[in-house]
N, C-alpha and C. Protein backbone atom coordinates (compact mmCIF):
# COMPACT_ATOMS: atom_id res chain seq x y z
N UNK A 1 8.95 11.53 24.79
CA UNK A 1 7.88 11.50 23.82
C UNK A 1 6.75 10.61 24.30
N UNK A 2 5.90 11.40 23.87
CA UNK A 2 4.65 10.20 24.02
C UNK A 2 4.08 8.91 23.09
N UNK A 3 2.89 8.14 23.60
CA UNK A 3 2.64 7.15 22.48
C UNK A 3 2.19 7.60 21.39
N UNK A 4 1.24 8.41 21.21
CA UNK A 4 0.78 9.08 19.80
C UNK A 4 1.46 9.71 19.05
N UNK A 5 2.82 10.47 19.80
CA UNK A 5 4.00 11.22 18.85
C UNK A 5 4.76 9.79 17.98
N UNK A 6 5.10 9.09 18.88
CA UNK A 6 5.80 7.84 18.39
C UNK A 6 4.94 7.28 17.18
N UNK A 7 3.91 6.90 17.30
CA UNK A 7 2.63 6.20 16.57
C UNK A 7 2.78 7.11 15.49
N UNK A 8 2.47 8.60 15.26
CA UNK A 8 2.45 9.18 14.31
C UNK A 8 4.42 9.40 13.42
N UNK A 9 5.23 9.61 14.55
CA UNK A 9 6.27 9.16 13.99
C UNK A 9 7.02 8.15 12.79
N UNK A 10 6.20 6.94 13.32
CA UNK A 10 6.24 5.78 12.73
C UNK A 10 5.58 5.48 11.23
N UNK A 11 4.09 5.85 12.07
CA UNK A 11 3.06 5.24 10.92
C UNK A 11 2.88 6.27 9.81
N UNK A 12 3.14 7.36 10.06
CA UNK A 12 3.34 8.24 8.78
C UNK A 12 4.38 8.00 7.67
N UNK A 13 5.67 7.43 8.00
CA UNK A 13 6.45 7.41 7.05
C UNK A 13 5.93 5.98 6.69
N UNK A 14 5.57 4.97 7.44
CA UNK A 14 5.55 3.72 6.71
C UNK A 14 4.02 3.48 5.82
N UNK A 15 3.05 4.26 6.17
CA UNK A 15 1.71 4.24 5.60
C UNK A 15 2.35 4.93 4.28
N UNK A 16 2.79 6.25 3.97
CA UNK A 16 3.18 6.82 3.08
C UNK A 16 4.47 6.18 1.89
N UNK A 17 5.09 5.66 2.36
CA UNK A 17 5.78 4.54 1.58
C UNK A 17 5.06 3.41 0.92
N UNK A 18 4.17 2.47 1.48
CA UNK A 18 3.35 1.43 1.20
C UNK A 18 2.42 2.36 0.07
N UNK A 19 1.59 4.18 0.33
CA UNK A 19 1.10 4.12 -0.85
C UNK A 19 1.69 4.15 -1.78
N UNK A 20 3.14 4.55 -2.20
CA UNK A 20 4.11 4.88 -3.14
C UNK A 20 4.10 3.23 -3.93
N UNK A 21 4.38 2.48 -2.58
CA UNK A 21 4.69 1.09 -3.36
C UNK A 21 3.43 0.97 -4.30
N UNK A 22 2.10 0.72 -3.68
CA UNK A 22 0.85 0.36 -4.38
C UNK A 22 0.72 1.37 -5.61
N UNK A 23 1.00 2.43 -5.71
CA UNK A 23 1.09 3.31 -6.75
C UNK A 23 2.04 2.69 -8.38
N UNK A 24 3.15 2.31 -7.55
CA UNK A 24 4.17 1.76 -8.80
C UNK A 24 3.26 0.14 -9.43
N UNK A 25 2.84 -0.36 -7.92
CA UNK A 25 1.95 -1.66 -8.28
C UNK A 25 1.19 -1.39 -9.57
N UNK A 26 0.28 -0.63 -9.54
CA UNK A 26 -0.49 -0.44 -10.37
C UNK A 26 -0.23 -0.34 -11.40
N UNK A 27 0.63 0.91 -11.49
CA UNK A 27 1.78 1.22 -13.01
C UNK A 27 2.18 -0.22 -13.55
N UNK A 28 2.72 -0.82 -12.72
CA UNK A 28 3.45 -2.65 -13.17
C UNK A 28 2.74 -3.22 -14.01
N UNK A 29 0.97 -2.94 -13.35
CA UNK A 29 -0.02 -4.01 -13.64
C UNK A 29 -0.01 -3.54 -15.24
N UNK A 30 0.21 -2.61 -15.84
CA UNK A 30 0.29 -1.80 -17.05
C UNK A 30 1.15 -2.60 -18.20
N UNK A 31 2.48 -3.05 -17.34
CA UNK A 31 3.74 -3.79 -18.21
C UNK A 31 3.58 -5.28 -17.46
N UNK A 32 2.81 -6.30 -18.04
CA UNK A 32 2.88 -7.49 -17.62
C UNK A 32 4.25 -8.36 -17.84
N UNK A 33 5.01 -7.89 -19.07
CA UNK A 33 6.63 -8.15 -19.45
C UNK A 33 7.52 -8.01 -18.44
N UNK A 34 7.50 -6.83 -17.36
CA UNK A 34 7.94 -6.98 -16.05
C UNK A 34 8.37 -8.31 -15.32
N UNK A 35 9.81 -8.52 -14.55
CA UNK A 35 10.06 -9.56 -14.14
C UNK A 35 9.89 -9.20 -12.74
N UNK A 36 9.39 -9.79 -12.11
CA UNK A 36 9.21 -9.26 -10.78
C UNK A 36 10.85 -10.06 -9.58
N UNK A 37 11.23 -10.68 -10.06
CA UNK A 37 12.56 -10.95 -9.38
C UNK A 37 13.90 -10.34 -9.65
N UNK A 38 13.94 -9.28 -10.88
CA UNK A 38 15.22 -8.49 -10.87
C UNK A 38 15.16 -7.57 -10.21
N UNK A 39 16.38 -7.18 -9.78
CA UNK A 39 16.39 -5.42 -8.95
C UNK A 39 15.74 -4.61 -8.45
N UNK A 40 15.62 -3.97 -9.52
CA UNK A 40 14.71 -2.76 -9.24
C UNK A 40 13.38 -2.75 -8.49
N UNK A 41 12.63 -4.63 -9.18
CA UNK A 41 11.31 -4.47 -9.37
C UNK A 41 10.68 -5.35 -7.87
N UNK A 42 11.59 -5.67 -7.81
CA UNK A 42 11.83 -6.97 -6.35
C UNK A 42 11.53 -5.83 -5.20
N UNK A 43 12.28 -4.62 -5.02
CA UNK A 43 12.02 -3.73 -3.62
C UNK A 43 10.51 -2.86 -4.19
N UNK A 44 9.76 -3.00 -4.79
CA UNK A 44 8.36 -3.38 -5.15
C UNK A 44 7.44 -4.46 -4.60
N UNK A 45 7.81 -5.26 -5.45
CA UNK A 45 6.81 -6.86 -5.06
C UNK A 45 6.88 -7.18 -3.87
N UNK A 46 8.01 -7.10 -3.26
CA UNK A 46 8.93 -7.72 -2.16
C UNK A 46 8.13 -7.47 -0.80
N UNK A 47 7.47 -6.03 -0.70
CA UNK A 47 6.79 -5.53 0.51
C UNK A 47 5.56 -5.97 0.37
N UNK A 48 4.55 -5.75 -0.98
CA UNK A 48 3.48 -5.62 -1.23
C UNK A 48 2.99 -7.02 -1.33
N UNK A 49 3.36 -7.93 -2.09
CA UNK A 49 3.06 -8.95 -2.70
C UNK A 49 2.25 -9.85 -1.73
N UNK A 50 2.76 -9.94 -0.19
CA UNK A 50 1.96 -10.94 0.29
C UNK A 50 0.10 -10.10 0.91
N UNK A 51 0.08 -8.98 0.96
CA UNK A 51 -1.28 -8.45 0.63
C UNK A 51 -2.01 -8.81 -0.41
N UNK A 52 -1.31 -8.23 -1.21
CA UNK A 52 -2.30 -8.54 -2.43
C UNK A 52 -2.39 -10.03 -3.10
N UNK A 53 -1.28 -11.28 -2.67
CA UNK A 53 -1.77 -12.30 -2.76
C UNK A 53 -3.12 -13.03 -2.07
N UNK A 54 -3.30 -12.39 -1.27
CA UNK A 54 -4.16 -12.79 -0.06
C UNK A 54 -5.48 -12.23 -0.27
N UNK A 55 -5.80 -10.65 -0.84
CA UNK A 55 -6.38 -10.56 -1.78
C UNK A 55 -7.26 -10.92 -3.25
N UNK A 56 -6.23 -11.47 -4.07
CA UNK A 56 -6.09 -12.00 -5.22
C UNK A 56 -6.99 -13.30 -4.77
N UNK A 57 -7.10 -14.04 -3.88
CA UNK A 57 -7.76 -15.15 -3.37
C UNK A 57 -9.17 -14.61 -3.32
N UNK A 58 -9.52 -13.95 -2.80
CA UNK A 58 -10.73 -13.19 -2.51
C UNK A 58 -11.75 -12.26 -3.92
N UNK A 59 -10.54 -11.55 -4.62
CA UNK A 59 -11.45 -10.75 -5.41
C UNK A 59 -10.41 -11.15 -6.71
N UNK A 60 -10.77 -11.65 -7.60
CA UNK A 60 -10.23 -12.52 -8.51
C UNK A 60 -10.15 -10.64 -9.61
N UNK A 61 -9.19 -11.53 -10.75
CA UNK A 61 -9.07 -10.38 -11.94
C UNK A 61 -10.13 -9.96 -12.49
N UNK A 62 -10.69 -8.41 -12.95
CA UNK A 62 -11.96 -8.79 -13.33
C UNK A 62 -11.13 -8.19 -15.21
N UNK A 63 -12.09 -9.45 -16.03
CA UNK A 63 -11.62 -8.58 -17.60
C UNK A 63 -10.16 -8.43 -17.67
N UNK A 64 -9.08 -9.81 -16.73
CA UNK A 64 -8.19 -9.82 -16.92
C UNK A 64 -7.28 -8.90 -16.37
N UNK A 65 -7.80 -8.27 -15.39
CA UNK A 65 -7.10 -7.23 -14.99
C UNK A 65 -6.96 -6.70 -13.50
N UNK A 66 -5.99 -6.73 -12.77
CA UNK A 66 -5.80 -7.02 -11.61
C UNK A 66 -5.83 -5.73 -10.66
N UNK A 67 -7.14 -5.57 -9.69
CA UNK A 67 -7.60 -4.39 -9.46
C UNK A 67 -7.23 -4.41 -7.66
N UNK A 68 -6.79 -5.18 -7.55
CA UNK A 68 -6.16 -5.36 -5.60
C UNK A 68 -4.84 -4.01 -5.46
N UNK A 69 -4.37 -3.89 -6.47
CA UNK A 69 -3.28 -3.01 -5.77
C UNK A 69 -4.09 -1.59 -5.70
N UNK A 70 -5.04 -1.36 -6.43
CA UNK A 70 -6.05 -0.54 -6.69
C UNK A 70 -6.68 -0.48 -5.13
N UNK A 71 -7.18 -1.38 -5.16
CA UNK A 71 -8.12 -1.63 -3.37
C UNK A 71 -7.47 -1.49 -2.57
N UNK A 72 -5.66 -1.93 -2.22
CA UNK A 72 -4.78 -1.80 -0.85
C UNK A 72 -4.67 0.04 -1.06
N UNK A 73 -4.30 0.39 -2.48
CA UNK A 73 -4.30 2.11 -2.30
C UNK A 73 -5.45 2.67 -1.53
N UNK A 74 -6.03 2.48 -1.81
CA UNK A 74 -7.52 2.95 -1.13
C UNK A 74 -7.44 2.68 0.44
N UNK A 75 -7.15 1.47 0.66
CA UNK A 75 -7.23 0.94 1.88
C UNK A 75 -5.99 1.74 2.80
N UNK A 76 -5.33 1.53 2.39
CA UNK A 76 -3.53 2.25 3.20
C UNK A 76 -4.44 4.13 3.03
N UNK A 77 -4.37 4.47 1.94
CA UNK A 77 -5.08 6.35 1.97
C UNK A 77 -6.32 6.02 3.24
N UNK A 78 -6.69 5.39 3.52
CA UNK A 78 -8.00 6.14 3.71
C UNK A 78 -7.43 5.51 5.41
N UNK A 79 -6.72 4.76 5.89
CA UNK A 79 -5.75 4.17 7.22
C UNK A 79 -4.73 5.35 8.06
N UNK A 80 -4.46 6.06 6.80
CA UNK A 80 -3.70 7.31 6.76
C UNK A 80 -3.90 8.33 7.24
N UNK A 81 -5.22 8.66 6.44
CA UNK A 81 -6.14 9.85 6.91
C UNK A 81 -6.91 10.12 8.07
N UNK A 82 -7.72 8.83 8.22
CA UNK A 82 -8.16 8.14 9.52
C UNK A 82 -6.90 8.41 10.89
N UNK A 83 -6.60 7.85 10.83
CA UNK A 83 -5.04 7.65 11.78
C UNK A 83 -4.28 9.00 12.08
N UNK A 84 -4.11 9.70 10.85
CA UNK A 84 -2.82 10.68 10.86
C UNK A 84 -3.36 12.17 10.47
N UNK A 85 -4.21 11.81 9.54
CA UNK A 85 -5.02 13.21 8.90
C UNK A 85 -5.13 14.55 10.06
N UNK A 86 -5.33 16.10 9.56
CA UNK A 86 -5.75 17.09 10.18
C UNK A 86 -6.50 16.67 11.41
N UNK A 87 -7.55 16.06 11.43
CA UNK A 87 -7.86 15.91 12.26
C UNK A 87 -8.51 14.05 12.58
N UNK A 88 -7.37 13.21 12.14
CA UNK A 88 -7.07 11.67 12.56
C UNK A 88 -7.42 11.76 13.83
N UNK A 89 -7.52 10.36 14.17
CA UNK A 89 -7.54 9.97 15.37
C UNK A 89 -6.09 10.08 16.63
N UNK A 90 -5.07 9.92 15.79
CA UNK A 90 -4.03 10.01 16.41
C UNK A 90 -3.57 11.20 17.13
N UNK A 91 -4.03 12.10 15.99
CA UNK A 91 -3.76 13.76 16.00
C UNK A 91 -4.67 14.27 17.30
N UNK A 92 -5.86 13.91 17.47
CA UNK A 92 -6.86 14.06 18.44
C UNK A 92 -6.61 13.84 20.36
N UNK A 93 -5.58 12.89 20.06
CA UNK A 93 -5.55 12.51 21.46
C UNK A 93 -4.42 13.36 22.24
């Protein structure tokens, strides 16, 4: 195999997972009652959390409401498409 099969190998399943995570993020941001250290909610936070802390420094809540997992979706889709898409960069070479 080559580097770009590998690269697309890779970065497709893990770009596509991370949007899933940021997706549920968002949903979370919905139920603030959420504990973020039990079970379920931990293989959530667990991946994501140090992005969007790092974030959260930068672009504060606006109206109380926490719009970073919003911005990493965007950011990971559009990394994706770029990268992996019909006609990505990866796909190209």
């Amino acid at each position: 195999m080559d580097t770009p099969t590998v690269l697309i190998w890779t970065l497709g399943p893990l770009l596509g997972i991370m949007s899933i995570l940021f997706v549920f993020r968002i949903v979370l941001t919905w139920y603030p009652q959420v504990e973020s250290g039990t079970f379920p909610w931990i293989l959530i936070y667990w991946p994501t959390e140090p992005l969007l802390s790092v974030t959260r420094k930068l672009i504060p809540p606006i109206g109380g409401v926490d719009i970073t997992p919003i911005l990493w979706f965007g950011i990971v889709s559009l990394c994706r498409e770029l990268l992996l898409g019909q006609q990505g960069i990866l796909r190209m070479i």
